[in-house]
Protein backbone atom coordinates (compact mmCIF):
# COMPACT_ATOMS: atom_id res chain seq x y z
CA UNK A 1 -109.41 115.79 101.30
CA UNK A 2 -109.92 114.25 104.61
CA UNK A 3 -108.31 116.36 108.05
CA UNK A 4 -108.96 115.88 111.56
CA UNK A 5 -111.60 117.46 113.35
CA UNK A 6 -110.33 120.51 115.13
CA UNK A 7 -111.03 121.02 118.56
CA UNK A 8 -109.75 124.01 120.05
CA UNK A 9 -106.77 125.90 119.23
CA UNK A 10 -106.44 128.88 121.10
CA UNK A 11 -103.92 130.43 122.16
CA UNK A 12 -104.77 131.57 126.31
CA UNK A 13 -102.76 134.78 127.09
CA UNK A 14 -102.33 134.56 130.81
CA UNK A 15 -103.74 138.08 132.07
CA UNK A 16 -102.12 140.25 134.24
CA UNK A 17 -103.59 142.65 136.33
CA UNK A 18 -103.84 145.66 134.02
CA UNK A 19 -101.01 146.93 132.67
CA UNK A 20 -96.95 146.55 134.19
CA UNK A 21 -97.59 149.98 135.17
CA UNK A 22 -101.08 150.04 137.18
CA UNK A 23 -99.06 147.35 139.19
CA UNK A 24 -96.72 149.96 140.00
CA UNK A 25 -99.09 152.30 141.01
CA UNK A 26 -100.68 149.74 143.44
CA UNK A 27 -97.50 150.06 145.44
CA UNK A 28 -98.60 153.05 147.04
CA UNK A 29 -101.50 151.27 148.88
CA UNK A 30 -99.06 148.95 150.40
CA UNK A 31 -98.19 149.99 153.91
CA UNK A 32 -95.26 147.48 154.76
CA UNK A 33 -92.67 149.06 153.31
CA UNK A 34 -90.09 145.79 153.07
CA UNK A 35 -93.60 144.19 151.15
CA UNK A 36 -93.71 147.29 148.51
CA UNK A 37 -90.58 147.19 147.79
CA UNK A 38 -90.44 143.39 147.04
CA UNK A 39 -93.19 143.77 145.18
CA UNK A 40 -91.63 146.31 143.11
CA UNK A 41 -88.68 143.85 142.62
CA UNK A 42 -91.29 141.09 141.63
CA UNK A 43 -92.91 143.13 139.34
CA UNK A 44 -89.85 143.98 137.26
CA UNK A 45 -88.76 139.96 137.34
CA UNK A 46 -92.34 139.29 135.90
CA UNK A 47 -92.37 141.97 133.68
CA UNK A 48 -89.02 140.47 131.99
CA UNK A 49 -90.17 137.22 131.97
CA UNK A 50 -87.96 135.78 135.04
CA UNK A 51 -90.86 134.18 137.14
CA UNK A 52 -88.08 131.24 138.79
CA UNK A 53 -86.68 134.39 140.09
CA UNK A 54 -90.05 136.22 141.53
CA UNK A 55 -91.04 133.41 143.14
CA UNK A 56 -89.28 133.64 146.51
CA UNK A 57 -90.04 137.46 146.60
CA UNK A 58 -94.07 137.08 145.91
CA UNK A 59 -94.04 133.98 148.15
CA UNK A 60 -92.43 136.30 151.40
CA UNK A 61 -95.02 139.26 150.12
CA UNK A 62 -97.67 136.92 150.77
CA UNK A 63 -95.94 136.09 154.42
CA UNK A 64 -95.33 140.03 155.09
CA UNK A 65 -98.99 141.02 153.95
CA UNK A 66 -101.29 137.90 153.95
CA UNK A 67 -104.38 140.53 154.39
CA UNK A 68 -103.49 141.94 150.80
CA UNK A 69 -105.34 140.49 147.85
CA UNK A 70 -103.06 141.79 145.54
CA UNK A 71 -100.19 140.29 147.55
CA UNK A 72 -101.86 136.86 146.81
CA UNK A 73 -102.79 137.77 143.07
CA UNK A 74 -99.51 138.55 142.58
CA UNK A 75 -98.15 135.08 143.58
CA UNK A 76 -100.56 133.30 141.43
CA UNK A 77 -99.35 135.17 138.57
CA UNK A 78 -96.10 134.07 139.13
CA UNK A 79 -97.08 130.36 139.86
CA UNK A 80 -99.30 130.52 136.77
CA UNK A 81 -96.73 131.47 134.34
CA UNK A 82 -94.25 128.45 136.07
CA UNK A 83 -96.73 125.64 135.93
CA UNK A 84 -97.95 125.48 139.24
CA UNK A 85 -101.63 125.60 138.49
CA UNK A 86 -102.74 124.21 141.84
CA UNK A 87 -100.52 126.92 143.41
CA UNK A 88 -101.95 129.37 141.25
CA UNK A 89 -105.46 128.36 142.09
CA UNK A 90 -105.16 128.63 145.50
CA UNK A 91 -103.50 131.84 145.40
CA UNK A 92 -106.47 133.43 143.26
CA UNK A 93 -108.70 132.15 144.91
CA UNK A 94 -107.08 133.41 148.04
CA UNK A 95 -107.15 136.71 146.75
CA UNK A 96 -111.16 136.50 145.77
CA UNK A 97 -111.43 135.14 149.77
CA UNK A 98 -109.94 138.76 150.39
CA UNK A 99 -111.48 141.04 147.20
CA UNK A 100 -114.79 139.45 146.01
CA UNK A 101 -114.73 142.47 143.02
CA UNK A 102 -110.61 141.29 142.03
CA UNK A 103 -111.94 140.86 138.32
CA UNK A 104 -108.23 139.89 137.18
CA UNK A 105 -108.45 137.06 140.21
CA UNK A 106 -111.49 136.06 138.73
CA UNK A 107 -110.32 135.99 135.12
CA UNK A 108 -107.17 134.12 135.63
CA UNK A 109 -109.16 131.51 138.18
CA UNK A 110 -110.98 131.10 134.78
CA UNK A 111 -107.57 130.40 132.62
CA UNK A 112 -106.13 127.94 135.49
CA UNK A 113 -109.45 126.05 135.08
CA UNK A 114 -109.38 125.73 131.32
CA UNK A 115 -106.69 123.48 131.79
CA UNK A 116 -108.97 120.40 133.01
CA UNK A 117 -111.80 119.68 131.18
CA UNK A 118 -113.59 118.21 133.82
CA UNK A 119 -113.60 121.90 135.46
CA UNK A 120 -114.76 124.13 132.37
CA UNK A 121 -118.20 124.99 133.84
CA UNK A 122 -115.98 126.54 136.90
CA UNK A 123 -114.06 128.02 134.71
CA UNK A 124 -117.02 129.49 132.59
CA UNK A 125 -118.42 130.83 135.55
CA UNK A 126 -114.87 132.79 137.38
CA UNK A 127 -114.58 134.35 133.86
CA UNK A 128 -118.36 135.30 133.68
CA UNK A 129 -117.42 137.11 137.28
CA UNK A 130 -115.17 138.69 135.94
CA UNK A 131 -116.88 139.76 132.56
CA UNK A 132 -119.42 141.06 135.16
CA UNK A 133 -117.07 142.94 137.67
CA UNK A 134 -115.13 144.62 135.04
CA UNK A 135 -117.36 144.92 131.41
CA UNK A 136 -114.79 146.98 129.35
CA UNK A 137 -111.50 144.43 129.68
CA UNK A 138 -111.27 142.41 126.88
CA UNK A 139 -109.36 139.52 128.18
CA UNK A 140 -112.00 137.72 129.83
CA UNK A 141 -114.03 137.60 126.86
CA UNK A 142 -111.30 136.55 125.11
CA UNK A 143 -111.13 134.14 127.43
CA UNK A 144 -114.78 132.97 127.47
CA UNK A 145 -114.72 132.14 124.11
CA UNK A 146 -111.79 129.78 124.28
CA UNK A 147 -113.54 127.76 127.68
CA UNK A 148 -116.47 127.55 125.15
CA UNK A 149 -114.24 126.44 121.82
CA UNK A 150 -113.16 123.63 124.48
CA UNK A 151 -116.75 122.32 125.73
CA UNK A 152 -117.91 122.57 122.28
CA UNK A 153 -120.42 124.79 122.85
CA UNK A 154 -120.11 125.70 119.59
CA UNK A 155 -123.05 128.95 119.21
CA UNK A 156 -122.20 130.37 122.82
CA UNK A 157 -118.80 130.59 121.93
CA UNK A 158 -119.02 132.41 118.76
CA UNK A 159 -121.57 134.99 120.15
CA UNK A 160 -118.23 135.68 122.93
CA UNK A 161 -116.15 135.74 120.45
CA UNK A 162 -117.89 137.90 118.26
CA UNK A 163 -118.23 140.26 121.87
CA UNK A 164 -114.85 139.83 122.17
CA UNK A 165 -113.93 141.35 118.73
CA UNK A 166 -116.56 143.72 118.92
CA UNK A 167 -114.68 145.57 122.56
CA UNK A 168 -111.37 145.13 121.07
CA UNK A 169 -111.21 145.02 117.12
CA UNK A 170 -107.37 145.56 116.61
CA UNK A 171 -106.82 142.39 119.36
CA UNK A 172 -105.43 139.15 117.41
CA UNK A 173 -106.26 137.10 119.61
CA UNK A 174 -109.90 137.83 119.61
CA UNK A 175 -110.22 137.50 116.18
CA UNK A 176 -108.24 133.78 115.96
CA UNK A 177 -110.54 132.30 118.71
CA UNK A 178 -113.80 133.68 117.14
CA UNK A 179 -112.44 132.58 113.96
CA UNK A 180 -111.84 128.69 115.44
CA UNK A 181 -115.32 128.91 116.63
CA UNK A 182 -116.62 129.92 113.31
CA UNK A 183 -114.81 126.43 112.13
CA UNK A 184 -116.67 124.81 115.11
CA UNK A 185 -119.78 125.80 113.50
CA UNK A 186 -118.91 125.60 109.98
CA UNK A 187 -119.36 129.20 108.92
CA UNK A 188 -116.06 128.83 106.72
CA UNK A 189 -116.29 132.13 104.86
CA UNK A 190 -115.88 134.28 108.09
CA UNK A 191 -113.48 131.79 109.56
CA UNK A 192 -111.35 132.24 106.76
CA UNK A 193 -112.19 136.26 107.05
CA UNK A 194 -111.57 136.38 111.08
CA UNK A 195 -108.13 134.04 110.98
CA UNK A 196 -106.67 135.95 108.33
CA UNK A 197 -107.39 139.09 109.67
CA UNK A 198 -105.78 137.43 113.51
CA UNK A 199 -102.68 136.96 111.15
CA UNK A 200 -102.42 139.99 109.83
CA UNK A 201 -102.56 141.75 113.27
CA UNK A 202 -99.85 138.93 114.40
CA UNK A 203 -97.92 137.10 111.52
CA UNK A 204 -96.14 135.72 114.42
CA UNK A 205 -99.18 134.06 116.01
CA UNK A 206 -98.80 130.02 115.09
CA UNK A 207 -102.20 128.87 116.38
CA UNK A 208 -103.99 131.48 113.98
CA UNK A 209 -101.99 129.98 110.91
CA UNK A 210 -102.96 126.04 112.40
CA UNK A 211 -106.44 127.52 112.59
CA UNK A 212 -107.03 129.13 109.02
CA UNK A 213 -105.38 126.25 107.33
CA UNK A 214 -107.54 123.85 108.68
CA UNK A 215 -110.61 125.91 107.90
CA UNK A 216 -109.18 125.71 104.24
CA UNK A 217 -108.84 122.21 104.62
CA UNK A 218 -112.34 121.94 105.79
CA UNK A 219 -113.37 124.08 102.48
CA UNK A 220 -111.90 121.54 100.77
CA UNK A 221 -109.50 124.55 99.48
CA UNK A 222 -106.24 122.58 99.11
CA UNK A 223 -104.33 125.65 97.50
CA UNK A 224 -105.91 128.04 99.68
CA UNK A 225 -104.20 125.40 103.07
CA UNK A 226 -100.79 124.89 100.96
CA UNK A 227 -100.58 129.48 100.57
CA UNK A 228 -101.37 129.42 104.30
CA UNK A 229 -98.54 126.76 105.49
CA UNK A 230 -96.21 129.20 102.83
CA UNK A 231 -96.96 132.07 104.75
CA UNK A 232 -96.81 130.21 108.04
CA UNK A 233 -93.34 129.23 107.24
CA UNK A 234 -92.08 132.32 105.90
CA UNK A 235 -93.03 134.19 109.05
CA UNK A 236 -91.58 131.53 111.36
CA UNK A 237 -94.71 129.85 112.63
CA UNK A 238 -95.79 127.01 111.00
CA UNK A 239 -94.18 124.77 113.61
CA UNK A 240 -98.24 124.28 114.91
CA UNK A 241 -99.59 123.14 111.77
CA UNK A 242 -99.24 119.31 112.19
CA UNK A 243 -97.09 116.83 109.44
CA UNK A 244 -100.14 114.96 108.78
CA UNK A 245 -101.98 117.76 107.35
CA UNK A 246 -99.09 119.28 105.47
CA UNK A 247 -98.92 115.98 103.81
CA UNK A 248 -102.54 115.90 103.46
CA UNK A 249 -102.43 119.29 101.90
CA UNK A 250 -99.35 117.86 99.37
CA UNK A 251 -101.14 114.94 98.77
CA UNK A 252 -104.26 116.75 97.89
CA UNK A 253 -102.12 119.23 95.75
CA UNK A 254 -100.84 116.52 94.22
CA UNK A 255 -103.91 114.81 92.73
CA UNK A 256 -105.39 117.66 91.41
CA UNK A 257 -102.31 118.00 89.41
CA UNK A 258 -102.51 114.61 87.88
């Protein structure tokens, strides 16, 4: 059974800085108090999803405070999560211009510059900063190993994903991009063992269910790809996993059968 070649599928979880509530807590450090309490307001907008709406508030927190790296880190969040990658590239690295040690600046540089392939050395090296700056967050590894799914550097990228998986073991994520990097490098058995286990932590998570059916596929497991496209479907996310290789999988199903 013949498939196409995968690449990388990875799914990039923007990072915020820490968690919604070490954001709070930053608050106190801001002196202006028109800027903290904008910031607050942003915050809550992110934290719900509404970035149209924080927009206008990070932009003027930026205007009240442009000395603040977080002020700036905040914005690129914001422009980030809305498409504005150049925005958000100049706001992080605004923020590094101000805080050389902003690891989450750093990391999310990293994630704007995955986006153009012409950039993924830069982006290699912002998430390597921030690997370096901060040692015991997760998401930059996370994060390394997708730049390297997407250069191909196939054995780099499974040693970071196996780092990855190795800080953070219950993390889905980690375990779906070390498991498309183990399909990179044709180490099917603990593809198959890594995506299924990035499933089971997130039945939700399409690109993992994309990811183990095509390392099926590449087994040349046709039944093994049709029970992973069942699955797929019967938690809602199968709407990844391409028509051609459904077919394919049919097709292959099909002939065995005859």
């Amino acid at each position: 059974m013949q498939t196409r070649k995968i690449v990388a599928v990875v799914a990039i979880l923007v990072s915020a800085w820490g968690s919604y509530q070490f954001l709070l807590g930053v608050l106190a450090g801001i002196r202006d108090a028109r800027a903290a309490s904008l910031t607050r307001e942003a915050v809550d907008l992110q934290a719900a999803g509404r970035f149209a709406d924080s927009l206008p508030k990070t932009l003027e927190v930026v205007r009240l405070i442009p000395g603040s790296a977080i002020a700036h880190y905040n914005l690129g969040v914001t422009q980030m999560n809305l498409g504005d990658l150049a925005g958000a590239e100049a706001s992080y690295r605004g923020a590094i211009a101000l805080d050389r040690s902003h690891a989450d600046s750093w990391c999310n540089l990293g994630n704007v510059l995955l986006s153009d392939a012409g950039r993924l050395d830069e982006a290699a090296e912002a998430t390597r900063t921030a690997i370096g700056l901060n040692p015991t967050d997760v998401q930059p590894r996370i994060n390394l190993c997708a730049i390297l799914i997407r250069a191909l550097d196939v054995d780099a990228a499974v040693d970071a994903g196996r780092n990855a998986v190795e800080l953070a073991p219950e993390n889905a994520v980690a375990h779906q991009n070390l498991g498309v990097a183990l399909v990179q490098k044709k180490e099917l058995v603990e593809a198959v063992r890594e995506l299924e286990r990035s499933v089971k932590l997130n039945p939700k998570a399409s690109p993992a269910w994309y990811g183990l059916t095509v390392a099926y596929c590449t087994q040349e497991d046709a039944q093994g790809a049709w029970e992973a496209i069942r699955r797929a479907r019967e938690n809602g996310a199968a709407e990844s996993i391409p028509e051609n290789i459904v077919t394919a999988v049919q097709e292959a199903i099909g002939a065995r059968e005859e």
